[in-house]
Protein backbone atom coordinates (compact mmCIF):
# COMPACT_ATOMS: atom_id res chain seq x y z
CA UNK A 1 -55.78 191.89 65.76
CA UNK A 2 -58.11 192.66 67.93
CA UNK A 3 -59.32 189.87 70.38
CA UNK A 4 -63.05 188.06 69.43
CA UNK A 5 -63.20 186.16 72.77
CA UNK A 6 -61.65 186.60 76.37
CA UNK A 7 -62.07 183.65 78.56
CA UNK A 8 -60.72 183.88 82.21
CA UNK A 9 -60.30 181.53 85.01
CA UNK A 10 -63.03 178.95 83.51
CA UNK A 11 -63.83 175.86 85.79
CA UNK A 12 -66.17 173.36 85.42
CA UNK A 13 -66.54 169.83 87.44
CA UNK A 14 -68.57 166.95 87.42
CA UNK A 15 -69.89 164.59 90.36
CA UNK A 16 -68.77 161.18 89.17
CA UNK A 17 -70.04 158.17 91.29
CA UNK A 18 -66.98 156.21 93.42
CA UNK A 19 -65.22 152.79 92.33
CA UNK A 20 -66.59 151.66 95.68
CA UNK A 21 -70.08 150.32 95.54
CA UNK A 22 -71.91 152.55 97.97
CA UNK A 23 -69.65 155.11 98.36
CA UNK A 24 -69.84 158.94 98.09
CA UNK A 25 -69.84 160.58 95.03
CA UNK A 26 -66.47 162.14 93.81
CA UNK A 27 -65.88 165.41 92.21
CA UNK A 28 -63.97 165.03 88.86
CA UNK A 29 -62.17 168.33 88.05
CA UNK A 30 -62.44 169.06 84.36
CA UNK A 31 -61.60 172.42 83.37
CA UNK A 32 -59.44 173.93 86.39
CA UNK A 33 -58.91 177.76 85.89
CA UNK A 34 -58.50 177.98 82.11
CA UNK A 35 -57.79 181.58 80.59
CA UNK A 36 -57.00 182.17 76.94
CA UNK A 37 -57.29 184.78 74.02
CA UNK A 38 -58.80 184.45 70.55
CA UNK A 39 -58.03 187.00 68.63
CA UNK A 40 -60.19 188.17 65.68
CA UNK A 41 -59.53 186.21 61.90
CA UNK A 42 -57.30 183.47 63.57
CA UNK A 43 -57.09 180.01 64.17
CA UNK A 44 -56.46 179.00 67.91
CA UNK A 45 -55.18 175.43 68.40
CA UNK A 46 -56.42 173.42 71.36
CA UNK A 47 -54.38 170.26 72.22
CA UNK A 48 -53.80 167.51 74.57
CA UNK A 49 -54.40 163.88 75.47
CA UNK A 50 -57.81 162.28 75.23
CA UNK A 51 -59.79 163.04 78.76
CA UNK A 52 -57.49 166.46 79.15
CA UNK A 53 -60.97 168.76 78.91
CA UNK A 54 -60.57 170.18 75.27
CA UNK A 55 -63.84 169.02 74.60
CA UNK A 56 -65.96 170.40 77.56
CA UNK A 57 -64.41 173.74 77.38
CA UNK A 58 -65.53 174.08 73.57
CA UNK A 59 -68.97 173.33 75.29
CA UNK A 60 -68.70 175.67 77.90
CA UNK A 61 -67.70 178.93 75.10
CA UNK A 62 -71.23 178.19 73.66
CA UNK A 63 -72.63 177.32 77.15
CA UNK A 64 -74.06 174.10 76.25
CA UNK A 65 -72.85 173.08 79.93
CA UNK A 66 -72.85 175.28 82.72
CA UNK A 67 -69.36 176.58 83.96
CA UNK A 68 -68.89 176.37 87.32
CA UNK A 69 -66.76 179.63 87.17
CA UNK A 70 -65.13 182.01 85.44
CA UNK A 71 -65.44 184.48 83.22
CA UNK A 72 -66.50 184.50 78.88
CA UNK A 73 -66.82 187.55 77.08
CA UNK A 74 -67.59 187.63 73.63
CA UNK A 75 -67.34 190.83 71.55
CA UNK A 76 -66.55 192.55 74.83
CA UNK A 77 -70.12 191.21 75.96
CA UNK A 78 -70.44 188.61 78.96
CA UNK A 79 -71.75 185.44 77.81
CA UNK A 80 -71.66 183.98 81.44
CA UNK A 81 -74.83 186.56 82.76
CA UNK A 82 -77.34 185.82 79.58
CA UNK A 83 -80.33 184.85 79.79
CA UNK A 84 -81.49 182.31 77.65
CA UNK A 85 -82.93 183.92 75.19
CA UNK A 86 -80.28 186.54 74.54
CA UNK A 87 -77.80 183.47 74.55
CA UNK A 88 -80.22 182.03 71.96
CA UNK A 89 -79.87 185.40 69.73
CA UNK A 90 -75.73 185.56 70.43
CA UNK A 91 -75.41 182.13 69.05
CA UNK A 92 -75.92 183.16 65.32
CA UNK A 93 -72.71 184.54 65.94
CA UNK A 94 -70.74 181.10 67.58
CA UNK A 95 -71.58 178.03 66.32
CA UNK A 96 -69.51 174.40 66.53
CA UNK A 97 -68.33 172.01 64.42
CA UNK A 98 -68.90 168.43 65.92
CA UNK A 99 -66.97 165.29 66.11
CA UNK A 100 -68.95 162.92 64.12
CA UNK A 101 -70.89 164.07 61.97
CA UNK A 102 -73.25 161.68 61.79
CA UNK A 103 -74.38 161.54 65.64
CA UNK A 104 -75.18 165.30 65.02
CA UNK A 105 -77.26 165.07 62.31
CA UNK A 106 -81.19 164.69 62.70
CA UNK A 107 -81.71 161.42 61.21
CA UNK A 108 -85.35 161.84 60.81
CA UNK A 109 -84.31 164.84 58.42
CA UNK A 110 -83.29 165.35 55.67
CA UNK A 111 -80.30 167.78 54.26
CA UNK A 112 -82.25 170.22 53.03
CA UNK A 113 -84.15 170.25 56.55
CA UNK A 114 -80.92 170.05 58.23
CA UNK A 115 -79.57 173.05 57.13
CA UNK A 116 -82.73 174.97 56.47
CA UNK A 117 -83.60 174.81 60.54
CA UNK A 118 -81.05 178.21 61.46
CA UNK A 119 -82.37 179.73 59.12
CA UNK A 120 -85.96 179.28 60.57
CA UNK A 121 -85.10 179.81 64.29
CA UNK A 122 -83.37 182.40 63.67
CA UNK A 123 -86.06 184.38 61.14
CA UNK A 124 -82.93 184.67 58.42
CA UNK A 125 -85.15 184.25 55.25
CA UNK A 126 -88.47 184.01 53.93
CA UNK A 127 -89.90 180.78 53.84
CA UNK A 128 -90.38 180.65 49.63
CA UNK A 129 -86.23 181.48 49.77
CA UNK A 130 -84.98 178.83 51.79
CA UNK A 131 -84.15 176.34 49.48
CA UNK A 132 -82.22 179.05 47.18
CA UNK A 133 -80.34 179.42 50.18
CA UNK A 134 -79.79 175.87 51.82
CA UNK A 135 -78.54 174.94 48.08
CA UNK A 136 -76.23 177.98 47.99
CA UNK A 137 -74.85 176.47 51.15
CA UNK A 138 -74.49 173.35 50.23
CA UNK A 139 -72.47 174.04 46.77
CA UNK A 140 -70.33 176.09 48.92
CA UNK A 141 -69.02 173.42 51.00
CA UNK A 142 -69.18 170.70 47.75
CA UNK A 143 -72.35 169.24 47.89
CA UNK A 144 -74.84 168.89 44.66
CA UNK A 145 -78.37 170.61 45.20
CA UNK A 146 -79.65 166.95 44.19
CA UNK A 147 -78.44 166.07 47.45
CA UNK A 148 -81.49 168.17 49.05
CA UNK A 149 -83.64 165.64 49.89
CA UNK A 150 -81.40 162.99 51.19
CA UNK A 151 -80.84 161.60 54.47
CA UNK A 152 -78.12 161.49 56.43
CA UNK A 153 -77.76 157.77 56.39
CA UNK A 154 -77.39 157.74 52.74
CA UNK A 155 -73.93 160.19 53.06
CA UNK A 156 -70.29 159.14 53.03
CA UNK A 157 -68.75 160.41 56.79
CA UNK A 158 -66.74 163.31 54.64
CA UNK A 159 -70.27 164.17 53.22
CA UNK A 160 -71.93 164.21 56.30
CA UNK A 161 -69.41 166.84 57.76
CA UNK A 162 -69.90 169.04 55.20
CA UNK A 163 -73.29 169.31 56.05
CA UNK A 164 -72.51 169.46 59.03
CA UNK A 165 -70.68 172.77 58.08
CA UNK A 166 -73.29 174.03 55.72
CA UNK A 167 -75.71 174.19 58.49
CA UNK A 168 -72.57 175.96 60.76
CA UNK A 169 -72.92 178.83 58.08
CA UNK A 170 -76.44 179.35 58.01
CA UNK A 171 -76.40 181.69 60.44
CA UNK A 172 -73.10 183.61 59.12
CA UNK A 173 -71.15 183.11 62.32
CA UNK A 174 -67.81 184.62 63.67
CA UNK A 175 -66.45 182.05 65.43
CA UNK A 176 -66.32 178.17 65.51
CA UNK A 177 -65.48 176.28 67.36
CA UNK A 178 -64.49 172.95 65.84
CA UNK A 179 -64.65 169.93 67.90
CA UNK A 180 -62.34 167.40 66.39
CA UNK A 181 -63.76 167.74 63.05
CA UNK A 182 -61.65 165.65 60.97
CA UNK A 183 -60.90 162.71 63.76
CA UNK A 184 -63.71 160.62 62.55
CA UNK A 185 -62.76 160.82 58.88
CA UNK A 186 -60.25 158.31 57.00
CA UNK A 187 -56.93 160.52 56.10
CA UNK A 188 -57.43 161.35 52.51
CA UNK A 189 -60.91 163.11 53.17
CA UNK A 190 -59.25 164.51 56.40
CA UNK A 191 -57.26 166.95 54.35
CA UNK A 192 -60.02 167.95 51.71
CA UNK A 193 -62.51 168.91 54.98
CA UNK A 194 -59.25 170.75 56.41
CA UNK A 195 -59.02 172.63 53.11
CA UNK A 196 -62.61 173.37 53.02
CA UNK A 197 -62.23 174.76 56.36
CA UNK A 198 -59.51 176.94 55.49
CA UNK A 199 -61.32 178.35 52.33
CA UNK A 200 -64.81 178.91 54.11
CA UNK A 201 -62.60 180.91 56.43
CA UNK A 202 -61.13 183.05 54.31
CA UNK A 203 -64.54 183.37 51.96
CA UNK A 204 -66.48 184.60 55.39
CA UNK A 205 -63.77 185.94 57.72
CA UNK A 206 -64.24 183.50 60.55
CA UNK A 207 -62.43 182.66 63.63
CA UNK A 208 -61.92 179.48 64.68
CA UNK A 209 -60.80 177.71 67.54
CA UNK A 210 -59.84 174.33 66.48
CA UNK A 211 -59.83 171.34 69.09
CA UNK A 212 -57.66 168.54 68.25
CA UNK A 213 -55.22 165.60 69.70
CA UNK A 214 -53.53 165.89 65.89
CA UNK A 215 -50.72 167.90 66.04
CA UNK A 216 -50.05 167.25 62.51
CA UNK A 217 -53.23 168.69 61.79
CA UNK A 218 -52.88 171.58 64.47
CA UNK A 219 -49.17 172.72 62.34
CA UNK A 220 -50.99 172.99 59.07
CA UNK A 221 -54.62 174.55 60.26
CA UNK A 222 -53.65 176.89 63.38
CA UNK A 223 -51.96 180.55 64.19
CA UNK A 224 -51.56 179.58 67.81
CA UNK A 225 -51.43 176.51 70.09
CA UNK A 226 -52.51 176.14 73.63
CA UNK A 227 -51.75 173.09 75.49
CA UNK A 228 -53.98 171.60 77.73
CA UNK A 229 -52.97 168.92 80.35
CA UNK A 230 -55.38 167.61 83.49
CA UNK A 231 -57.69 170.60 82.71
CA UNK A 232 -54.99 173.49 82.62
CA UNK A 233 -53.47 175.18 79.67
CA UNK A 234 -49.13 174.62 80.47
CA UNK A 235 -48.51 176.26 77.48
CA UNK A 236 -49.91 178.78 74.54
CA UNK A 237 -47.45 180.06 71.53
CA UNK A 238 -47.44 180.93 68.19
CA UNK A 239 -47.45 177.74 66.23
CA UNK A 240 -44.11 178.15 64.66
CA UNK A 241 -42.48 179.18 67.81
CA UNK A 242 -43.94 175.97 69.78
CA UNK A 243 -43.28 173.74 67.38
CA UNK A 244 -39.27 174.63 66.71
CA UNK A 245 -38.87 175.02 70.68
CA UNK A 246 -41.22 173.33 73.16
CA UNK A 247 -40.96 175.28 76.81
CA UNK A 248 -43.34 172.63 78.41
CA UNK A 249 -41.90 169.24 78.77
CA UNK A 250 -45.46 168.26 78.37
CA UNK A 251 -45.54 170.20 74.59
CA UNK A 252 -41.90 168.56 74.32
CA UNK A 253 -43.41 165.23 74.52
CA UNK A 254 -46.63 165.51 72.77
CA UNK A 255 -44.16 166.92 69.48
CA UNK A 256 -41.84 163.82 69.98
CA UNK A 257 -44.58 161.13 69.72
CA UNK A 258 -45.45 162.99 66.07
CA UNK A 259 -44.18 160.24 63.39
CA UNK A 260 -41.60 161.45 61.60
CA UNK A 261 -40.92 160.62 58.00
CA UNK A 262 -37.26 160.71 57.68
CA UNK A 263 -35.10 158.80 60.23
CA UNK A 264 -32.45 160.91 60.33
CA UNK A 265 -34.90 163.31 61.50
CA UNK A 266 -36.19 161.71 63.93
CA UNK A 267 -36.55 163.59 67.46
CA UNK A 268 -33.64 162.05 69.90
CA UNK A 269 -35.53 163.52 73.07
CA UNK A 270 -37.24 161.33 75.33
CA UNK A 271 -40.24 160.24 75.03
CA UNK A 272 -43.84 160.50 77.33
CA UNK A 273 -44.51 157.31 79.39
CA UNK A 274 -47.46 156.46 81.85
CA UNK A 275 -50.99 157.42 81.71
CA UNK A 276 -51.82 160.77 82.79
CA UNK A 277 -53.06 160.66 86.37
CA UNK A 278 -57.07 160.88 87.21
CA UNK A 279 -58.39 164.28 87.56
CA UNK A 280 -60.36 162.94 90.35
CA UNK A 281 -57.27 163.02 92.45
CA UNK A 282 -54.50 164.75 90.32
CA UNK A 283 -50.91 164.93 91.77
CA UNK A 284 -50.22 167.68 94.35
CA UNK A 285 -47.92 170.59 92.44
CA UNK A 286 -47.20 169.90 89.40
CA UNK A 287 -49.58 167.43 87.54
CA UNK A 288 -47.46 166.66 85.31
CA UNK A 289 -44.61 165.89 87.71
CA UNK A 290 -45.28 162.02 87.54
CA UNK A 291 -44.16 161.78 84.00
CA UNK A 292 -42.13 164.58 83.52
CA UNK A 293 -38.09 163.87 83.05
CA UNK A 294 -37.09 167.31 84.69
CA UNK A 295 -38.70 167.14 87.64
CA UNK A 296 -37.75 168.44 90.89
CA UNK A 297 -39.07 168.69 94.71
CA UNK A 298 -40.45 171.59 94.20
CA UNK A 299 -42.76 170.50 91.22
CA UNK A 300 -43.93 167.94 93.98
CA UNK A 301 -44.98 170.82 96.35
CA UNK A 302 -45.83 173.92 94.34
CA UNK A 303 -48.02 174.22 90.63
CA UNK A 304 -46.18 176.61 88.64
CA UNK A 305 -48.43 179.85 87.31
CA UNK A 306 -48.86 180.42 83.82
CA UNK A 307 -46.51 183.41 83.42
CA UNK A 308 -46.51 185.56 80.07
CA UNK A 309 -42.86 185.95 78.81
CA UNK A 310 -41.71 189.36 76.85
CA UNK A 311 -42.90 187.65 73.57
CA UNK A 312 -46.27 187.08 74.30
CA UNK A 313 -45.66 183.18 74.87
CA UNK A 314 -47.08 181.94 78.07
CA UNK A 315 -45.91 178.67 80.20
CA UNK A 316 -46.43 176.86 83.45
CA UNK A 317 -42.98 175.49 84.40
CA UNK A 318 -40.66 175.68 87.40
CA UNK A 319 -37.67 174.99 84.65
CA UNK A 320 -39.67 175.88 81.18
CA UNK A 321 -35.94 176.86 80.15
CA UNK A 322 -34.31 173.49 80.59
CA UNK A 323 -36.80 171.84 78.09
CA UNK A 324 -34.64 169.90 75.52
CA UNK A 325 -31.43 170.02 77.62
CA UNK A 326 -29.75 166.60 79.08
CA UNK A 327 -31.09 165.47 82.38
């Protein structure tokens, strides 16, 4: 498959006042040289602990922040030189899914308004058709066309999403980027919005990259998984591959925290302890060299580069093939 979106060496930091009262302002290092492939019809994984920068680089694809570097090209076509209002014109094509649903919703609004807007900004349909269309939209993603002049207040959280997604496909996007979309949702609506999401893709042949700290949800939803720790990726794999054989002590950990039904299946390896460090100040080498088990001098002294192996796989480890081995 040809690739949708090419993102190299992406950066972006923040100036973050200091613990001291008084003192300078500290630069907080979010996204630190991230580079990653999504390839056309696929679902791309993004994982990691809460505070890792999943989150701001979905923001920075769409350029709803700034990056501070880096490149983005979408369709073969720079995102990161666009003016405004050709960004404004590429966004029909990229659109995001949002955490909770209900912060991202206009609550002034209502649902037929909601979803209706795209297709206003961006000159989609007559005026006299919109509601034909907003109502084709919103049986598509299980809502009732009685539910058109509602507010968002008087929705269920799992309703509110899929309005949420009905407005997404206004526009008839590519790619989405999904922000956590099922977090926010108790379990048993989690999986009907997953399913939704996996029908609407193949319905409209859409791309998604999916941003999650589930990796129960990342094994059933995604094609690929990159793993993102202090603001790097460590590791990116086919989701099969990463799952049956971690290379990243980091991935290694993250899979061994995953509740496991069966006991006698339970993962023996150990598992991750400590917070991970601020990205204010991370660790010199290795970040992850505080909490890692295999850890060596030279992970004290030297960050490892994200090599590509033979197979496509890519990993940032000094000893990537003692993962899962005694210490």
């Amino acid at each position: 498959m040809p690739n949708l979106l090419h993102v190299r060496g992406l950066k972006k930091s923040f100036q973050v006042s200091s613990a001291r009262p008084g003192g300078p302002k500290q630069t907080l290092r979010a996204v630190d040289g991230v580079s990653f492939d999504i390839r056309a019809g696929e679902t791309l994984g993004l994982v990691g602990e809460s505070g890792c920068g999943k989150s701001t680089t979905g923001k920075l694809l769409l350029r709803l922040i700034e990056p501070d570097a880096g490149t983005i090209e979408f369709r073969d076509r720079s995102l990161t030189t666009l003016s405004k209002k050709e960004l404004t014109a590429l966004r029909r094509e990229m659109q995001i899914i949002f955490q909770d649903p209900f912060s991202s919703l206009n609550p002034r609004m209502r649902v037929g308004e909601i979803i209706g807007e795209p297709l206003l900004i961006h000159n989609l349909v007559k005026k006299d058709e919109i509601r034909d269309r907003v109502v084709q939209l919103m049986q598509t993603v299980g809502l009732a066309a009685d539910h058109y002049n509602r507010y968002a207040h008087e929705f269920s959280g799992g309703q509110r999403q899929r309005i949420g997604i009905a407005r997404t496909l206004a526009v008839q996007p590519s790619l989405i980027i999904a922000d956590e979309p099922v977090s926010a949702l108790d379990l048993s609506i989690q999986a009907q919005i997953i399913n939704l999401l996996r029908d609407i893709q193949q319905e409209f042949s859409l791309t998604y990259l999916f941003i999650s700290h589930d990796l129960g949800v990342i094994e059933h939803v995604c094609d690929r998984v990159a793993v993102m720790y202090l603001g790097r990726i460590v590791e990116l794999a086919d989701t099969q591959e990463l799952y049956e054989k971690p290379l990243h002590p980091y991935t290694e950990a993250l899979l061994n925290a995953v509740p496991v039904p069966d006991p006698t299946r339970a993962r023996k390896s150990q598992l991750l302890s400590g917070e991970p460090p601020s990205p204010i100040h991370p660790p010199q080498g290795c970040h992850f060299h505080p909490r890692c088990p295999y850890a060596r001098d030279i992970c004290r002294s030297s960050y490892p580069a994200l090599e590509t192996r033979a197979s496509g796989r890519q990993v940032a480890c000094h000893f990537a093939g003692q993962v899962g081995q005694p210490t």
